[in-house]
Protein backbone atom coordinates (compact mmCIF):
# COMPACT_ATOMS: atom_id res chain seq x y z
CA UNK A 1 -71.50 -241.17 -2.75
CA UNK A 2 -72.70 -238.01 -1.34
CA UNK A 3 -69.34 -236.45 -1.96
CA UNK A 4 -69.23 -237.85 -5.38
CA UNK A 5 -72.14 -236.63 -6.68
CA UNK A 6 -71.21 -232.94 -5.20
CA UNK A 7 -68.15 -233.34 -7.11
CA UNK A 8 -70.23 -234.40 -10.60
CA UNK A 9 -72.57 -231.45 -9.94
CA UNK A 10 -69.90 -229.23 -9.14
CA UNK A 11 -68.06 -230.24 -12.21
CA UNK A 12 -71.75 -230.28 -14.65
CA UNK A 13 -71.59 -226.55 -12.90
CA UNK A 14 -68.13 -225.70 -14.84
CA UNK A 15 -69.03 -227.24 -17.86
CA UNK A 16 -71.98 -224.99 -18.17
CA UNK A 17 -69.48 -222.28 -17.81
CA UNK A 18 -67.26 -223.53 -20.07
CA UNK A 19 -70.24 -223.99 -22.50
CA UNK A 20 -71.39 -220.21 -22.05
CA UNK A 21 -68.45 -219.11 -22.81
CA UNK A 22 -67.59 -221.07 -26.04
CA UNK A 23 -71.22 -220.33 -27.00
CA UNK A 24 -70.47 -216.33 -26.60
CA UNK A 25 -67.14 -216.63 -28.04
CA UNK A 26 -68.46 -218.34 -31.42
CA UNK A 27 -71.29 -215.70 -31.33
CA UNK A 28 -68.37 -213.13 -31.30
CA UNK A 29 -66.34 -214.92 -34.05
CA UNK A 30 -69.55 -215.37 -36.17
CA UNK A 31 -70.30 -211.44 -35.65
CA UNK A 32 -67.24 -210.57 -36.41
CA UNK A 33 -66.87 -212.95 -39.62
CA UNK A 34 -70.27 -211.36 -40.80
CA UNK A 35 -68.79 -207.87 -40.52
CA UNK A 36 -65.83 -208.61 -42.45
CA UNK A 37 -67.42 -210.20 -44.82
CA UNK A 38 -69.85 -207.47 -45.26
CA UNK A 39 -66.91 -205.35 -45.67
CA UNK A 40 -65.24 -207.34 -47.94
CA UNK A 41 -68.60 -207.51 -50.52
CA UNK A 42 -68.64 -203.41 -50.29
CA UNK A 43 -64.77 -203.10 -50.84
CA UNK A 44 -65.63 -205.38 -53.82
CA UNK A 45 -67.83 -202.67 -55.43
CA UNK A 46 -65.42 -199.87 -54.97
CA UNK A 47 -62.25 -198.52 -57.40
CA UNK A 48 -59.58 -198.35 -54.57
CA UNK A 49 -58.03 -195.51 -56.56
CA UNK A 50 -61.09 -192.74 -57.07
CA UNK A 51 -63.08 -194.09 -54.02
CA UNK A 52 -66.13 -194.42 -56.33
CA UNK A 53 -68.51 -197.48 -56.98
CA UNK A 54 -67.16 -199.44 -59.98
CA UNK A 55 -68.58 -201.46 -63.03
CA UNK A 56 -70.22 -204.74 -61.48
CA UNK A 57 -72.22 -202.50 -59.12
CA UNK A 58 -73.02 -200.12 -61.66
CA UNK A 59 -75.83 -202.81 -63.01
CA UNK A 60 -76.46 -203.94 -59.41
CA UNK A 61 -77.56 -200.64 -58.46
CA UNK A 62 -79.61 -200.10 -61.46
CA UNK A 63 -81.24 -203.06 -61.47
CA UNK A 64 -82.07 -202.56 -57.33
CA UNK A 65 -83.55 -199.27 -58.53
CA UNK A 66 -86.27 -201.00 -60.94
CA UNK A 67 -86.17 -204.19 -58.43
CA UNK A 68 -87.65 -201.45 -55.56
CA UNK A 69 -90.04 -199.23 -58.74
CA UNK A 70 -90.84 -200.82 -61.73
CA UNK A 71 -91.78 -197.44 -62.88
CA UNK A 72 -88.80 -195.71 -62.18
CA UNK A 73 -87.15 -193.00 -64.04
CA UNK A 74 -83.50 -192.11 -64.14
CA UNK A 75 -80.53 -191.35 -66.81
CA UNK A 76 -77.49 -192.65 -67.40
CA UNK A 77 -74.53 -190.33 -67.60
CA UNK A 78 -71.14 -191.98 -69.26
CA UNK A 79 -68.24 -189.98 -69.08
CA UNK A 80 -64.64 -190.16 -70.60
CA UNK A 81 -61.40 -188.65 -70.65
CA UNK A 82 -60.15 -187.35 -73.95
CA UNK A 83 -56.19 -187.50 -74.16
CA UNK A 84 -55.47 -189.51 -71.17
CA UNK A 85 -53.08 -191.52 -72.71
CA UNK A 86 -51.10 -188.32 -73.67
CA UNK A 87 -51.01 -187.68 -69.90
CA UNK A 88 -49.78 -190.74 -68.67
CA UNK A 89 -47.20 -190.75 -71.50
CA UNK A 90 -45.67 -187.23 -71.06
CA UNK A 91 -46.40 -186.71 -67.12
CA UNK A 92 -46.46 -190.30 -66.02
CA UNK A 93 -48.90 -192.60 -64.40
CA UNK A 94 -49.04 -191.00 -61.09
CA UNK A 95 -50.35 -187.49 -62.70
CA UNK A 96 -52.47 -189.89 -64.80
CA UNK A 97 -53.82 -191.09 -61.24
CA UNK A 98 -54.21 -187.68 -59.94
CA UNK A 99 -56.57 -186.51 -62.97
CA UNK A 100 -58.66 -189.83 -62.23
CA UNK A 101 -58.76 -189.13 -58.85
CA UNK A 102 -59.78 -185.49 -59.40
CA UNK A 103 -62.74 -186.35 -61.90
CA UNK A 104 -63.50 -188.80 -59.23
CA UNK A 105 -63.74 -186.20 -56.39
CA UNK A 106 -66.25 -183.72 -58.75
CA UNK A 107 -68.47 -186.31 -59.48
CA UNK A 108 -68.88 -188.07 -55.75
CA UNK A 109 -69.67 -184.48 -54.90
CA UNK A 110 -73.12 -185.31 -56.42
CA UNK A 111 -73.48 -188.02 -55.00
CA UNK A 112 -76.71 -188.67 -52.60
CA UNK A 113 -79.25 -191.18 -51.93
CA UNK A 114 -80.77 -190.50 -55.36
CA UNK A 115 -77.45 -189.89 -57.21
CA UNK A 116 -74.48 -192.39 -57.87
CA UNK A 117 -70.73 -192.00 -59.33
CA UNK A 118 -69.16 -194.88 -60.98
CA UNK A 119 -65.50 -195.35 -62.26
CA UNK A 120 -66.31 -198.02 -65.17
CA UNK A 121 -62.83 -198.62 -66.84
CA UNK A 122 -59.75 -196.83 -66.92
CA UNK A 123 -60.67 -193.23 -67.76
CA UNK A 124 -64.68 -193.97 -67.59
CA UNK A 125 -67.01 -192.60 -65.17
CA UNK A 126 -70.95 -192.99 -65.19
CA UNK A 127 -73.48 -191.10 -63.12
CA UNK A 128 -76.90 -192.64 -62.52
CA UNK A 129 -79.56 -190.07 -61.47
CA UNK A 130 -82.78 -191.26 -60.52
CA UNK A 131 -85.89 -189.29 -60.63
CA UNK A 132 -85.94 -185.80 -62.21
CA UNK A 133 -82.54 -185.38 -60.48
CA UNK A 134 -80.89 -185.39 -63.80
CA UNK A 135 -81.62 -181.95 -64.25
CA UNK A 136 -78.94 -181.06 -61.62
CA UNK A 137 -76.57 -183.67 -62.96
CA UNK A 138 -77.22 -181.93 -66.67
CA UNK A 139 -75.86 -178.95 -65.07
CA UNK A 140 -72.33 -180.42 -63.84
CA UNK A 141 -71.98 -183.00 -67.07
CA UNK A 142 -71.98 -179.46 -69.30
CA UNK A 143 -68.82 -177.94 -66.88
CA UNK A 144 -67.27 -181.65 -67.14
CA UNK A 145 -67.88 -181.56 -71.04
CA UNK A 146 -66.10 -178.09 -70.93
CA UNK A 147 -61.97 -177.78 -70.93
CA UNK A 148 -61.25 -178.25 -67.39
CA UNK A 149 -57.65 -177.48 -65.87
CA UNK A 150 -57.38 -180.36 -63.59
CA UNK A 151 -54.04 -179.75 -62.77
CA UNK A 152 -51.16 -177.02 -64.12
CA UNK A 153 -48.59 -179.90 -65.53
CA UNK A 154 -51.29 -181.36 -67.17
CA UNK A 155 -52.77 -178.40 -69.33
CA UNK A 156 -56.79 -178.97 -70.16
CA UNK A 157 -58.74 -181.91 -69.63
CA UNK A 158 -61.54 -182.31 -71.95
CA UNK A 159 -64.51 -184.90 -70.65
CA UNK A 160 -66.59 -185.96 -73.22
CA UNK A 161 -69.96 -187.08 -71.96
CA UNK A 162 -73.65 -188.69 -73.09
CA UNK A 163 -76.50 -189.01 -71.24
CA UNK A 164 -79.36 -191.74 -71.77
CA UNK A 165 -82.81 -192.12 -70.42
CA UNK A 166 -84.51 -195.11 -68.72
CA UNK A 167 -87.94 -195.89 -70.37
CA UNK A 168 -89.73 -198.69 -69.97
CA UNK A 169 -89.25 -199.94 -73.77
CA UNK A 170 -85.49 -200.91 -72.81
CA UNK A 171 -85.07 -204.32 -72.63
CA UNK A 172 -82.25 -204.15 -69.73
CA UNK A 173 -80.07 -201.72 -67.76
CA UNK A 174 -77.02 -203.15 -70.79
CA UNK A 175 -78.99 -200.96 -73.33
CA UNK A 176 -79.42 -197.87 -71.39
CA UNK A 177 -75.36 -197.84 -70.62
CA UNK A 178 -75.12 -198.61 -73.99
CA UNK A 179 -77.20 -195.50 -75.67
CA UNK A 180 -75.21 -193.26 -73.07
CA UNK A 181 -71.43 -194.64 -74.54
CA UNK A 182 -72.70 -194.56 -78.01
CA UNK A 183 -73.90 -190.51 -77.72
CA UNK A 184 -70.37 -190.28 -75.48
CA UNK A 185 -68.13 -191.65 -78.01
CA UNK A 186 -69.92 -189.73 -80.89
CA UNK A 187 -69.57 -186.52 -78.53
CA UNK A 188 -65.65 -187.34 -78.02
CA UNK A 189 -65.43 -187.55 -81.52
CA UNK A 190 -66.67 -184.18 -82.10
CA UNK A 191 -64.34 -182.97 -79.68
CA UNK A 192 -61.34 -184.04 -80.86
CA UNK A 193 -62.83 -183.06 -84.48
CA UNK A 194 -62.71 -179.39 -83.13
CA UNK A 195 -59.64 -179.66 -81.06
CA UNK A 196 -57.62 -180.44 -84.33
């Protein structure tokens, strides 16, 4: 009996082991599933072609802005490129692509932890600016606005932009985005107007 119950403690010994183990091994499979996931929900808010934040965290972000201040200020900034389809048409998608991709790059230079870059749609940006930051932004949406040569095969790139202040009237983040398109499309307008 004495031998057997050396043998049941010596086998209750592995088991504990065995038990530790599985127990640090799910631990690493359940860390492990948490990053990916984690990585999965921020690939989810990114355009895999510009490398910006896209539409559905657009909102998010503005709404975690007036989630953390109920009194906070910031603009809205939406952007759009005027002729793109001309570009894709006569240089092809992949120049098309490159011109996204370069608008991308000038506006995630502003980027910081009080200044955001969004591709929206196809050949839409926004820029969210909180604070009084949008005095800097002002500064880059007026060289954006202007006939930029993105690329030589391309020719001139004309961005039209519109800009829209948070105040605490607005109902939701919807309307601010929505002032900023409305002054955007009236400003594209008036560029191709003047273009001819």
């Amino acid at each position: 009996t004495q031998q057997a119950n050396e043998l049941t403690q010596e086998l209750l010994e592995k088991q504990k082991v065995e038990n530790t183990r599985l127990g640090e091994w799910v631990d690493y499979q359940n860390q492990e599933l948490k990053v990916a996931n984690e990585q999965l929900e921020k690939a989810s808010y990114k355009d895999p072609l510009t490398g910006l934040y896209n539409r559905k965290y657009s909102r998010l972000y503005m709404n975690q802005i007036l989630l953390e201040n109920a009194g906070a200020v910031f603009a809205v900034y939406s952007l759009d490129i005027n002729y793109f389809k001309p570009i894709n048409d006569n240089y092809g998608l992949e120049m098309g692509d490159r011109v996204l991709c370069e608008i991308g790059a000038r506006l995630k230079e502003l980027e910081n932890d009080r200044i955001a870059a969004f591709r929206v749609g196809g050949d839409e940006f926004a820029v969210i600016a909180q604070g009084r930051d949008y005095d800097y932004v002002d500064e880059l949406m007026e060289e954006l606005a202007i006939r930029n040569k993105v690329h030589k095969k391309s020719g001139e790139v004309v961005v039209a932009a519109g800009c829209a202040r948070f105040t605490q009237g607005d109902s939701s983040v919807s309307t601010v985005f929505e002032r900023a398109d409305n002054l955007m499309y009236e400003n594209k307008k008036i560029l191709k107007e003047r273009s001819g």
